[in-house]
N, C-alpha and C. Protein backbone atom coordinates (compact mmCIF):
# COMPACT_ATOMS: atom_id res chain seq x y z
N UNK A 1 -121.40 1.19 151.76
CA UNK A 1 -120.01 1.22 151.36
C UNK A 1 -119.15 0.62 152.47
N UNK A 2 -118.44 -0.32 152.24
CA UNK A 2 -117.22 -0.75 153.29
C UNK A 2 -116.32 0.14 153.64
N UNK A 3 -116.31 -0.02 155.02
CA UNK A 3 -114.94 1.08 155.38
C UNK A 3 -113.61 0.81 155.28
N UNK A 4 -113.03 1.74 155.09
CA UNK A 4 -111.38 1.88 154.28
C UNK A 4 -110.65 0.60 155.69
N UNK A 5 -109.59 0.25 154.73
CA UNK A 5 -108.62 -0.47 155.64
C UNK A 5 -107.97 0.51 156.39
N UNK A 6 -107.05 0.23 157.27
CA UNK A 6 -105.95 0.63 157.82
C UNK A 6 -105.24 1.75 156.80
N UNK A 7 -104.94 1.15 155.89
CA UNK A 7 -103.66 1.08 155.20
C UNK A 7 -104.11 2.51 154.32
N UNK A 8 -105.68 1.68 154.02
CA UNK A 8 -106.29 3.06 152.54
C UNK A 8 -106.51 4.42 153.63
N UNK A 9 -106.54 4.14 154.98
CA UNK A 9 -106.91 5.43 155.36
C UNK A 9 -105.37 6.32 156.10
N UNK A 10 -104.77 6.09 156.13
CA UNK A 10 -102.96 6.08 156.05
C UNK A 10 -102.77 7.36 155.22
N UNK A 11 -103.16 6.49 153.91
CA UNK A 11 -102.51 6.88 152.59
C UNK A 11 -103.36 8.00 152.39
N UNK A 12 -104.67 8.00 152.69
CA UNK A 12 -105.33 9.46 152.06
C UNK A 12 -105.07 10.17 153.17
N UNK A 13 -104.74 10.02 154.27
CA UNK A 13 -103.97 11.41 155.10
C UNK A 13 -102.98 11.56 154.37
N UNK A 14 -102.20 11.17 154.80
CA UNK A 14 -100.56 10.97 153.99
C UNK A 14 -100.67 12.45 152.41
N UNK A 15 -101.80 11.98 151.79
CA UNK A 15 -101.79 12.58 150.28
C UNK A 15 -102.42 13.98 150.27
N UNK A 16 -103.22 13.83 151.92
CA UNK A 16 -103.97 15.08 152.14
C UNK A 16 -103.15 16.12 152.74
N UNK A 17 -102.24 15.75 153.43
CA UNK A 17 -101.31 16.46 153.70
C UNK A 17 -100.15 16.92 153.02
N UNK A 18 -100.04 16.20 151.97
CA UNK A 18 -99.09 16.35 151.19
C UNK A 18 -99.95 17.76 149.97
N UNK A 19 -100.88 17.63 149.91
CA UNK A 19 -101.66 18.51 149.11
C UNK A 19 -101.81 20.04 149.93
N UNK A 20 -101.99 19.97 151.08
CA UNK A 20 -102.67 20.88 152.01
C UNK A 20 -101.10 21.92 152.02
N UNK A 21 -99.85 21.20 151.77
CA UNK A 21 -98.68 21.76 152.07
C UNK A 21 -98.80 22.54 150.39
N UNK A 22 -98.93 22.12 149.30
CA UNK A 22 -99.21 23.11 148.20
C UNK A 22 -99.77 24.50 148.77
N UNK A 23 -100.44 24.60 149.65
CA UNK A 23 -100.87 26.36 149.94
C UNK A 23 -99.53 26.70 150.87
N UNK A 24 -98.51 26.18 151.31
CA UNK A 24 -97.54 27.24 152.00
C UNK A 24 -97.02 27.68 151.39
N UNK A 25 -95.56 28.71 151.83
CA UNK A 25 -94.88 29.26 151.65
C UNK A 25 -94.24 28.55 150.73
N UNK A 26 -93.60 28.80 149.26
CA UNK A 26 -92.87 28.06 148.31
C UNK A 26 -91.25 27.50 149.51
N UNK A 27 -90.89 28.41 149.80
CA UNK A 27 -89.66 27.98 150.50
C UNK A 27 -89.72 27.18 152.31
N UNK A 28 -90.84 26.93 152.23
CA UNK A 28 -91.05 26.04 153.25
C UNK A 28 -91.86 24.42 152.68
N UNK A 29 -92.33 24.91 151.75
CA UNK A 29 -92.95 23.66 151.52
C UNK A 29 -92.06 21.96 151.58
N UNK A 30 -90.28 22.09 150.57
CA UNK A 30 -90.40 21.07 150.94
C UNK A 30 -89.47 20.70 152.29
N UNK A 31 -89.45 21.38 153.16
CA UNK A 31 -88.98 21.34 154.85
C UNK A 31 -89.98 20.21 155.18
N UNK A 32 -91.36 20.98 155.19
CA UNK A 32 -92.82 19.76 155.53
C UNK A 32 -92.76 18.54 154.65
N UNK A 33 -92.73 18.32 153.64
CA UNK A 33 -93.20 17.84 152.77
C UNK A 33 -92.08 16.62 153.35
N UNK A 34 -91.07 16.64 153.50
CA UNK A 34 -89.46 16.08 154.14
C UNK A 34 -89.89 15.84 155.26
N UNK A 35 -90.61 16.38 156.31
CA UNK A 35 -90.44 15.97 157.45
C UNK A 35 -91.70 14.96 157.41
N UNK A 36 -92.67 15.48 157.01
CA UNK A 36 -93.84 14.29 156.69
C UNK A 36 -93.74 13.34 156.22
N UNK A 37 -92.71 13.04 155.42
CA UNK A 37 -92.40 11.62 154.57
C UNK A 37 -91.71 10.83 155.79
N UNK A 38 -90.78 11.52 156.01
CA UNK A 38 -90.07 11.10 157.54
C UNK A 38 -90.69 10.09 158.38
N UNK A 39 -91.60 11.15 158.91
CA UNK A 39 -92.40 10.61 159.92
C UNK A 39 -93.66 9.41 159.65
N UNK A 40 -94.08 9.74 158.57
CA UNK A 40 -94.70 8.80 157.97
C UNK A 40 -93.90 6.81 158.02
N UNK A 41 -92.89 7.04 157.33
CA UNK A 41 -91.74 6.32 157.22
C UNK A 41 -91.50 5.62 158.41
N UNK A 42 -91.18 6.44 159.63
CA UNK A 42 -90.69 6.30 160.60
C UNK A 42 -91.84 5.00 161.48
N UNK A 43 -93.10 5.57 160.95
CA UNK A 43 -93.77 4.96 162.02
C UNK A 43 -95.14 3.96 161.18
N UNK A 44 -94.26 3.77 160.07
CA UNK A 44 -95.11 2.54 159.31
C UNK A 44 -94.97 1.13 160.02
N UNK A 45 -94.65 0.50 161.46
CA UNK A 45 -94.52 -0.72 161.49
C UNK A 45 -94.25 -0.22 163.10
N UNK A 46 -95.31 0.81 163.34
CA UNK A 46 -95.27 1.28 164.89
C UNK A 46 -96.49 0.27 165.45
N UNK A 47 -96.40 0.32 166.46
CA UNK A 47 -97.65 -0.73 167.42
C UNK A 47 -98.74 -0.07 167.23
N UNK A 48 -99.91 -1.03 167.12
CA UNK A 48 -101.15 -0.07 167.27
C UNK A 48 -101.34 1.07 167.93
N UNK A 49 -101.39 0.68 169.24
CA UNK A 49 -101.45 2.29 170.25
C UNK A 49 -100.46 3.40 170.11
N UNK A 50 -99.97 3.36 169.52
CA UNK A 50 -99.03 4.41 168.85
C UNK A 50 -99.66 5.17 167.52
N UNK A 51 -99.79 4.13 166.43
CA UNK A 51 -100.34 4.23 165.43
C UNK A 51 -102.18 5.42 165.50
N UNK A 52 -102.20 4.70 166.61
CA UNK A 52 -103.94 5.20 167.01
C UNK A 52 -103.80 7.13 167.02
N UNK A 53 -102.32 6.99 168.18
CA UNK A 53 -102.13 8.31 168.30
C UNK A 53 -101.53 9.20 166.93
N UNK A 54 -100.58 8.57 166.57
CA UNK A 54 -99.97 8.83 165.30
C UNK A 54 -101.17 9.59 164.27
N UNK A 55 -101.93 8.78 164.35
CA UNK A 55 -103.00 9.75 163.43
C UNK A 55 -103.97 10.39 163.36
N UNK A 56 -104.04 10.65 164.85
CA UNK A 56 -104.80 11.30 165.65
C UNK A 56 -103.97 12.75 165.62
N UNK A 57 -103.44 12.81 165.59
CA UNK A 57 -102.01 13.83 165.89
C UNK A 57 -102.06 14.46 164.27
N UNK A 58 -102.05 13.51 163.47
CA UNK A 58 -102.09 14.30 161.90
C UNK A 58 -102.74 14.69 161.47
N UNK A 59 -104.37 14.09 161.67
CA UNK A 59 -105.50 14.53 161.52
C UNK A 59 -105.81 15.84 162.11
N UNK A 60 -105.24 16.25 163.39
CA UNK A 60 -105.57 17.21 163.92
C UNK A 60 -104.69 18.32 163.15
N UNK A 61 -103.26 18.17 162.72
CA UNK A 61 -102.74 19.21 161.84
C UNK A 61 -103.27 18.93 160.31
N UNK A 62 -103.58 18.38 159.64
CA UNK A 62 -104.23 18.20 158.41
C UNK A 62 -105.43 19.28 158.64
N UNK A 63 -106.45 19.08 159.67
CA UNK A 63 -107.62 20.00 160.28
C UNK A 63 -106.97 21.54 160.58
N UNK A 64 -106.09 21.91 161.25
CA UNK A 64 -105.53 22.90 161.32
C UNK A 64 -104.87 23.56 160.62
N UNK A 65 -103.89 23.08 159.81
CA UNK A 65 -103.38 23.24 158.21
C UNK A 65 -104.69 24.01 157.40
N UNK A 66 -105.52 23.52 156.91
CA UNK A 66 -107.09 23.59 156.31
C UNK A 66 -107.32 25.26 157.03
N UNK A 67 -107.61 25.14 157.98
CA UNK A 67 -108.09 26.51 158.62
C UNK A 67 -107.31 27.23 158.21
N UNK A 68 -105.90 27.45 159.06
CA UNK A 68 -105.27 28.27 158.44
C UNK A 68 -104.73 29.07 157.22
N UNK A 69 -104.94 27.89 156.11
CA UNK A 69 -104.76 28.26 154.64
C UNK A 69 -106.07 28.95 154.35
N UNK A 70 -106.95 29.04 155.04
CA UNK A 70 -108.50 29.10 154.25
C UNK A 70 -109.11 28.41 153.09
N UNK A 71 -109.01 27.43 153.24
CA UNK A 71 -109.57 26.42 152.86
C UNK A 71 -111.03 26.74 151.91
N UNK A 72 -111.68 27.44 153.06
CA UNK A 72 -113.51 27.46 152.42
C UNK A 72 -113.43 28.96 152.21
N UNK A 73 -112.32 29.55 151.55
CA UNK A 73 -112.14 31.04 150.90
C UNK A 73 -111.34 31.57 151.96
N UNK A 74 -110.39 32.76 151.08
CA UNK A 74 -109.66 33.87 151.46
C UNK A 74 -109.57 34.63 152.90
N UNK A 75 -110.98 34.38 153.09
CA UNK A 75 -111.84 35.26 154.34
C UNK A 75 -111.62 34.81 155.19
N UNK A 76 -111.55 33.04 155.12
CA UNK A 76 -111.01 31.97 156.45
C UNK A 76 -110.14 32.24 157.01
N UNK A 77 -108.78 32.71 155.90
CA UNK A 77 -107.32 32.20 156.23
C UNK A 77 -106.62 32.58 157.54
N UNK A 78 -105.96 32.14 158.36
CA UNK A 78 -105.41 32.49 159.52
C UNK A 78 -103.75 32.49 159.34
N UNK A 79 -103.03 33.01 160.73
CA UNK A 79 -102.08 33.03 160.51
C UNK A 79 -101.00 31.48 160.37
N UNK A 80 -100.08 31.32 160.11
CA UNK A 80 -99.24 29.84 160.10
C UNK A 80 -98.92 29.66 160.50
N UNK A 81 -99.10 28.51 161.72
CA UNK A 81 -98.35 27.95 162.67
C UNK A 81 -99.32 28.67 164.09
N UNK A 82 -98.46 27.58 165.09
CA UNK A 82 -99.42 28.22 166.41
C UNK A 82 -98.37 27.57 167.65
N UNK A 83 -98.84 28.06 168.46
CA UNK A 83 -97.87 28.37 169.69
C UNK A 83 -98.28 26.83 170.63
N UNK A 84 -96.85 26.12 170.96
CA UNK A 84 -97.47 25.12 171.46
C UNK A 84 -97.58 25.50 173.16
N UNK A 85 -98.34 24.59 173.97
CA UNK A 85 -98.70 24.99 175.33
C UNK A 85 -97.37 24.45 176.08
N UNK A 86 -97.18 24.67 177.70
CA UNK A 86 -96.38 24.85 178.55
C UNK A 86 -96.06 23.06 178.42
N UNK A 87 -97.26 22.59 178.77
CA UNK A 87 -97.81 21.53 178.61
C UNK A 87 -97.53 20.06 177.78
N UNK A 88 -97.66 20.66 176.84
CA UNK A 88 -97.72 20.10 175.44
C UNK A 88 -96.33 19.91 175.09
N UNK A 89 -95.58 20.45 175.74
CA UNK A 89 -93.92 20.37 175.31
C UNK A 89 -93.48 19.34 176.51
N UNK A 90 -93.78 19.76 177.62
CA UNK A 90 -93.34 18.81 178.57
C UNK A 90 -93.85 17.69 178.53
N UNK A 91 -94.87 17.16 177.43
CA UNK A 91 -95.17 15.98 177.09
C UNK A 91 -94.62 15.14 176.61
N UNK A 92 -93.54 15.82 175.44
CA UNK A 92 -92.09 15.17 174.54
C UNK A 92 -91.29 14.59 174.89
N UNK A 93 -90.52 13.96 174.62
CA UNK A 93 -89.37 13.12 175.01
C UNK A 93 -88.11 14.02 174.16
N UNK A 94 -86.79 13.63 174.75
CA UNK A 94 -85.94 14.84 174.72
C UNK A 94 -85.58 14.99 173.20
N UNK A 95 -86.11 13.47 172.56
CA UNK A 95 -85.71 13.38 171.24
C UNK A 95 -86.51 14.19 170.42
N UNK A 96 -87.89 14.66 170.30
CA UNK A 96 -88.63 15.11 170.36
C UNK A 96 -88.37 16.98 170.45
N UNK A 97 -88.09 17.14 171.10
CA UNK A 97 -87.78 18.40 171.96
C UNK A 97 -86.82 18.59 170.80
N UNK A 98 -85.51 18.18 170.78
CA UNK A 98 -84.42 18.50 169.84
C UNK A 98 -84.82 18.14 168.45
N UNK A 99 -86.11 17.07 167.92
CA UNK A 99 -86.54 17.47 166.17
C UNK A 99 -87.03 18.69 166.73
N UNK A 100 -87.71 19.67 167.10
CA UNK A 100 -88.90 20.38 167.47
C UNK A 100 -87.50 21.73 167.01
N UNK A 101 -86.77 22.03 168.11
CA UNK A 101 -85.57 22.78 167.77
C UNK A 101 -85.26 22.80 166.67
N UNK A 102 -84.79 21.85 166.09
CA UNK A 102 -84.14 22.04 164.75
C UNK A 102 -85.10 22.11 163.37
N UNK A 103 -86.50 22.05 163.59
CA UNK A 103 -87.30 22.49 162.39
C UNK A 103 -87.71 24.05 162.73
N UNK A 104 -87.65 24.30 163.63
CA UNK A 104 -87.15 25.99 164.06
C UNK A 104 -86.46 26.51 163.73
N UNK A 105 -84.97 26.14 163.78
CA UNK A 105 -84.07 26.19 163.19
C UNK A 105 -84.13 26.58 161.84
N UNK A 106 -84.35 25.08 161.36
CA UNK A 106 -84.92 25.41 159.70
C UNK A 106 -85.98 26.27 158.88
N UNK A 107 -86.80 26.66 159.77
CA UNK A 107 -87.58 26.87 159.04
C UNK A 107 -87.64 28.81 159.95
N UNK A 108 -86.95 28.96 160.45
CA UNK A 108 -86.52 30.40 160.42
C UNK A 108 -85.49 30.87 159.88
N UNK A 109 -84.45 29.71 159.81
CA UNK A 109 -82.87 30.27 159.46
C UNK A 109 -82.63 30.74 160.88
N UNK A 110 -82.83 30.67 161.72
CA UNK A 110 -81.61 31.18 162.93
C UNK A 110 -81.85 30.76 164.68
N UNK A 111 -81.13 30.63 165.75
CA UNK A 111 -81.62 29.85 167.08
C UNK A 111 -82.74 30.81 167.38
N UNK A 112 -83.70 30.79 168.51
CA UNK A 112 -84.28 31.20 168.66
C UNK A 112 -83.96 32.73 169.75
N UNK A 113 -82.96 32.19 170.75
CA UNK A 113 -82.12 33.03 171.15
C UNK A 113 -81.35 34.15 170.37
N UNK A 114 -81.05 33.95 168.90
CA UNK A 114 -80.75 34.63 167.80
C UNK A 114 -81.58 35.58 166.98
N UNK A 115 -82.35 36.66 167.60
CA UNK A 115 -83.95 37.51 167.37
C UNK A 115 -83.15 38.47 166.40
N UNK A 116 -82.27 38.64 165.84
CA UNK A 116 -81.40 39.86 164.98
C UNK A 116 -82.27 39.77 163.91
């Protein structure tokens, strides 16, 4: 079998993720579903080495998504979402940092400083 183009292997992340978001929360789903199109969007005509990472990065939440929903039964399922490292944040750029905030935002309803 020939291996997928670029493009065909894009699109079946893209659809796998878009599927994988059917197991969340009804009132979160289309927050993701919005921010994934986004980003998708955003970085259709990004440079390769970007691109490389780009889906390296989705693949790994597409993979983590999966776990957490329980995927291979009920018994799997974990909790949603996960704590990013000290690290891993100081990796971001400030633009970055402030989407990161504001899907927090959204997807709690309130700042984080705001624990009421």
């Amino acid at each position: 079998m020939a291996s997928r183009t670029h493009v065909q292997r894009v699109r079946i992340l893209y659809k796998t993720i878009l599927k994988l978001h059917r197991g969340l929360p009804a009132e979160i789903q289309p927050l993701g579903n919005n921010y994934v199109r986004d980003e998708f969007r955003r970085h259709k005509k990004c440079v390769e080495s970007e691109a490389i990472i780009f889906l390296h990065e989705w693949t790994d939440y597409a993979v983590s998504l999966a776990e957490q929903l329980g995927l291979r039964g009920p018994h799997t399922a974990q909790p949603l979402g996960k704590c990013l490292k000290e690290e891993d944040v100081e990796k971001l750029r400030d633009e970055q940092v402030c989407q990161l905030y504001e899907l927090m935002i959204a997807a709690t309803g309130r700042p984080e400083d705001d624990k009421t």
